[in-house]
Protein backbone atom coordinates (compact mmCIF):
# COMPACT_ATOMS: atom_id res chain seq x y z
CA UNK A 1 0.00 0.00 0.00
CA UNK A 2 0.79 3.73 0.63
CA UNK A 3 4.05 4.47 2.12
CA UNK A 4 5.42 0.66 1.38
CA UNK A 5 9.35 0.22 0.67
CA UNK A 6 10.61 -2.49 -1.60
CA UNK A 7 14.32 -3.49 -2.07
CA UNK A 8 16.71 -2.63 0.93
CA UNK A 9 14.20 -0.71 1.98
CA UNK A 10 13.93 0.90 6.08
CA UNK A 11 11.67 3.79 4.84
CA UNK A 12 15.00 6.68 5.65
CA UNK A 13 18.04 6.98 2.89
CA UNK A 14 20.55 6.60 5.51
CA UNK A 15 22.42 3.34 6.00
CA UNK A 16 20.80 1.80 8.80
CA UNK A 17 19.79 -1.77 10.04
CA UNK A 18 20.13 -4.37 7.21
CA UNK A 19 21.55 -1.74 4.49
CA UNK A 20 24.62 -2.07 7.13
CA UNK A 21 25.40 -5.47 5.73
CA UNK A 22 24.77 -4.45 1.90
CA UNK A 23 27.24 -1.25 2.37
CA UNK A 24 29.77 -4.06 3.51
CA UNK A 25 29.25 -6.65 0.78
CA UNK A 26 29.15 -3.61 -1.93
CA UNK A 27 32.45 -2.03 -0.08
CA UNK A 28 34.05 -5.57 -0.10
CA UNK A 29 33.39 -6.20 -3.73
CA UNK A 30 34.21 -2.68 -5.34
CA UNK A 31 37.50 -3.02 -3.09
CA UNK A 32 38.26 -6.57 -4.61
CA UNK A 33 37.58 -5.19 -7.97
CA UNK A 34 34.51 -7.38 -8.54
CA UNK A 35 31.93 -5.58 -11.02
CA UNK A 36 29.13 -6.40 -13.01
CA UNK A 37 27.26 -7.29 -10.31
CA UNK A 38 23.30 -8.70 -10.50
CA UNK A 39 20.91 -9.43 -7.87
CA UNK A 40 18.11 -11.92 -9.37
CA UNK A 41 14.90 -11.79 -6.94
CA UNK A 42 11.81 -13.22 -6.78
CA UNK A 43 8.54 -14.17 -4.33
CA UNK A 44 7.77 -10.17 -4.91
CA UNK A 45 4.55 -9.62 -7.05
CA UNK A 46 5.88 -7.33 -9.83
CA UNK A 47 8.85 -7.35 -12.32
CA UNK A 48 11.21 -4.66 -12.59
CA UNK A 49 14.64 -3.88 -13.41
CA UNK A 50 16.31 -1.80 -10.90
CA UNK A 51 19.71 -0.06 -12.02
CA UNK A 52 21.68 0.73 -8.37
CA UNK A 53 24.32 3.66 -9.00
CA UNK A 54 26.28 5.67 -6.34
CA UNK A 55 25.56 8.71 -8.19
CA UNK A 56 21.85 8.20 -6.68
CA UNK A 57 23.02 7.00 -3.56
CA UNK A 58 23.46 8.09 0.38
CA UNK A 59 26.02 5.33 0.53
CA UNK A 60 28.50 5.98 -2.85
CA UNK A 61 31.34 3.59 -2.53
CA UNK A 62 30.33 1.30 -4.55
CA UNK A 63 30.05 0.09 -8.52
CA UNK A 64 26.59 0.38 -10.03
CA UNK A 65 25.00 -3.01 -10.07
CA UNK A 66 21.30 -4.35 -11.51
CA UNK A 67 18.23 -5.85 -9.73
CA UNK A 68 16.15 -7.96 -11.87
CA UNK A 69 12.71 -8.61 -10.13
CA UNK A 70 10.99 -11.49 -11.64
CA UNK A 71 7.47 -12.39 -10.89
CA UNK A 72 4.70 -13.18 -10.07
CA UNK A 73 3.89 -16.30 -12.66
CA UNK A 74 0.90 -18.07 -10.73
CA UNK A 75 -0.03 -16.01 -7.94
CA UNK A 76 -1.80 -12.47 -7.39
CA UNK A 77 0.30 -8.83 -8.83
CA UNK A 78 0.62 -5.96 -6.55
CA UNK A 79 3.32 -3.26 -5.76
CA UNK A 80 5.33 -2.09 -6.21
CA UNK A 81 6.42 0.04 -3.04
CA UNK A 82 8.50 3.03 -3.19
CA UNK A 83 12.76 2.41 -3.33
CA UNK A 84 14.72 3.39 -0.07
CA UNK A 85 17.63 5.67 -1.45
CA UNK A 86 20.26 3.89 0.26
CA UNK A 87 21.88 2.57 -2.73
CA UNK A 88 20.55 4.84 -5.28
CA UNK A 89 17.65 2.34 -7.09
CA UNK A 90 16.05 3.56 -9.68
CA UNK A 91 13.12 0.98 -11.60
CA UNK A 92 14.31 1.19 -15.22
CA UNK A 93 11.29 -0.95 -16.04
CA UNK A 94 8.01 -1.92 -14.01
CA UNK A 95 5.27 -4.44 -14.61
CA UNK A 96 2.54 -3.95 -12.25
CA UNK A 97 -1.03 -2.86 -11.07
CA UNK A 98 -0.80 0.79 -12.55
CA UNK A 99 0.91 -0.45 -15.26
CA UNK A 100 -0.64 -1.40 -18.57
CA UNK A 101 -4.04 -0.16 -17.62
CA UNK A 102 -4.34 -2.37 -14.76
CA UNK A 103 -4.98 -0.38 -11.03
CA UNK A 104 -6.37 -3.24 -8.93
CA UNK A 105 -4.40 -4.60 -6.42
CA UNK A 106 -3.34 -8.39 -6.40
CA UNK A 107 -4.52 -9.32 -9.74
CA UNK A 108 -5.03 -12.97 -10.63
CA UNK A 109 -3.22 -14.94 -12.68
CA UNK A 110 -2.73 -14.52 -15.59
CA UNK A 111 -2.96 -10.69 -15.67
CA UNK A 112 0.51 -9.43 -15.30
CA UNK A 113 1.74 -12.38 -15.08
CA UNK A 114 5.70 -12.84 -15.72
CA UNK A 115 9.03 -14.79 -15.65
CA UNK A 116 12.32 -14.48 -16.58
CA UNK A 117 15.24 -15.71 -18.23
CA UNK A 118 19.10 -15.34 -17.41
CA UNK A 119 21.99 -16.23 -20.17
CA UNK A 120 25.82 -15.98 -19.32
CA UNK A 121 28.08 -16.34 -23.04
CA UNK A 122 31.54 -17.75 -23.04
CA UNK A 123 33.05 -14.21 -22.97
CA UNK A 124 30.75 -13.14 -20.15
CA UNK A 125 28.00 -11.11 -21.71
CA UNK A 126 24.97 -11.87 -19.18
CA UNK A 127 21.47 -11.19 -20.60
CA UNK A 128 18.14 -11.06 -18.27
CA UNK A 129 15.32 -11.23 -20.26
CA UNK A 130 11.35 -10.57 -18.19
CA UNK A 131 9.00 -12.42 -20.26
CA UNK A 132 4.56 -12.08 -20.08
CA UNK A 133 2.78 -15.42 -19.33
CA UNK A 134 2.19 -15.74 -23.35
CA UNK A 135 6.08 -15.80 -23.27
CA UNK A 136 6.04 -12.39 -25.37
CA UNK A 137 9.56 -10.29 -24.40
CA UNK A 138 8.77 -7.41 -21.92
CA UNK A 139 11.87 -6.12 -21.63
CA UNK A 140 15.84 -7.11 -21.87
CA UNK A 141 19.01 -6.00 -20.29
CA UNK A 142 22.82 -7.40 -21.80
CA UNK A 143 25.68 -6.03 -20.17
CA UNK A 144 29.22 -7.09 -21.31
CA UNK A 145 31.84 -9.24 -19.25
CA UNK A 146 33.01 -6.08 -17.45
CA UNK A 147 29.09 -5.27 -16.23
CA UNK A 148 28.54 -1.98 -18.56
CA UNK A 149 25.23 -2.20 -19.52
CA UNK A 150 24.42 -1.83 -23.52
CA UNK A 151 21.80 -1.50 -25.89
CA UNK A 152 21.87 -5.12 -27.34
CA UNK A 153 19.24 -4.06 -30.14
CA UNK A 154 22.97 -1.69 -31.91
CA UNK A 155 25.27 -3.51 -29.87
CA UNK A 156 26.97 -0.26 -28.47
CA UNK A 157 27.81 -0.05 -25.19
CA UNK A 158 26.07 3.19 -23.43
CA UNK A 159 29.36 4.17 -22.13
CA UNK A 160 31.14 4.19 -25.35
CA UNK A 161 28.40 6.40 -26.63
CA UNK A 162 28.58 9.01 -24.40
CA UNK A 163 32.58 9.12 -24.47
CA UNK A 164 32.41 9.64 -28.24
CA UNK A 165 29.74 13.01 -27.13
């Protein structure tokens, strides 16, 4: 409802309570170098990709990562809440009750019904792919082997497009 938080969410932008354990995991890996980074969730009643970048963020030391939220495929839709600003979230792409026409709250199957799809190549280009019940594409992310996101559809990377600006 009203005034519901999804993700890391404690309903305040500072770092507090479990967001204390994130800012150590996303310290730790930036740190150790690791990037291209992807949280896969599901058992949440909407789909969404959620882009996380510092420049958002309360907490900045850290390298932008993606949430894919994938669901619901056989139970009700609702949501989704507001982000906490923690981590700078930001949805890039919603399915959900006031979405698509649709304002009820915990829709039956199979309105807004969705799954998803995850691919890893050889050279480490990972693809997430959200998918409607009829198995019709709703939206798709590919981000190369060092975690930049890019437009698959021209194959240019975003950040090679705006160095070239």
């Amino acid at each position: 409802g009203e005034g519901d938080r999804d993700s890391w969410g404690q309903d305040n932008d500072e770092v507090l309570g479990r967001e204390v354990e994130m800012e150590e995991i996303l310290g730790f890996l930036k740190e150790e170098g690791v990037t291209g980074l992807v949280s896969l969730t599901s058992d949440v009643h909407f789909t969404a990709a959620i882009p996380y970048d510092p420049e958002r963020a309360t907490f900045k030391d850290f390298d932008p990562f993606y949430e894919f939220v994938i669901g619901p495929i056989n139970s009700g839709a609702f949501g989704p809440g507001a982000l906490d600003g923690s981590f700078g979230p930001e949805y890039e792409y919603v399915r959900a009750p006031g979405t698509e026409g649709y304002t009820q709250q915990n829709l039956p199957p199979p309105f807004l019904s969705s799954f998803g799809h995850v691919s890893i190549s050889a050279d480490g280009e990972f693809t997430a792919t959200l998918f409607d019940i009829t198995g019709a594409v709703l939206y798709t992310k590919t981000m190369g082997g060092d975690g930049k996101a890019y437009d698959k559809k021209d194959d240019k990377k975003k950040d090679d497009k705006k160095n070239k600006d």
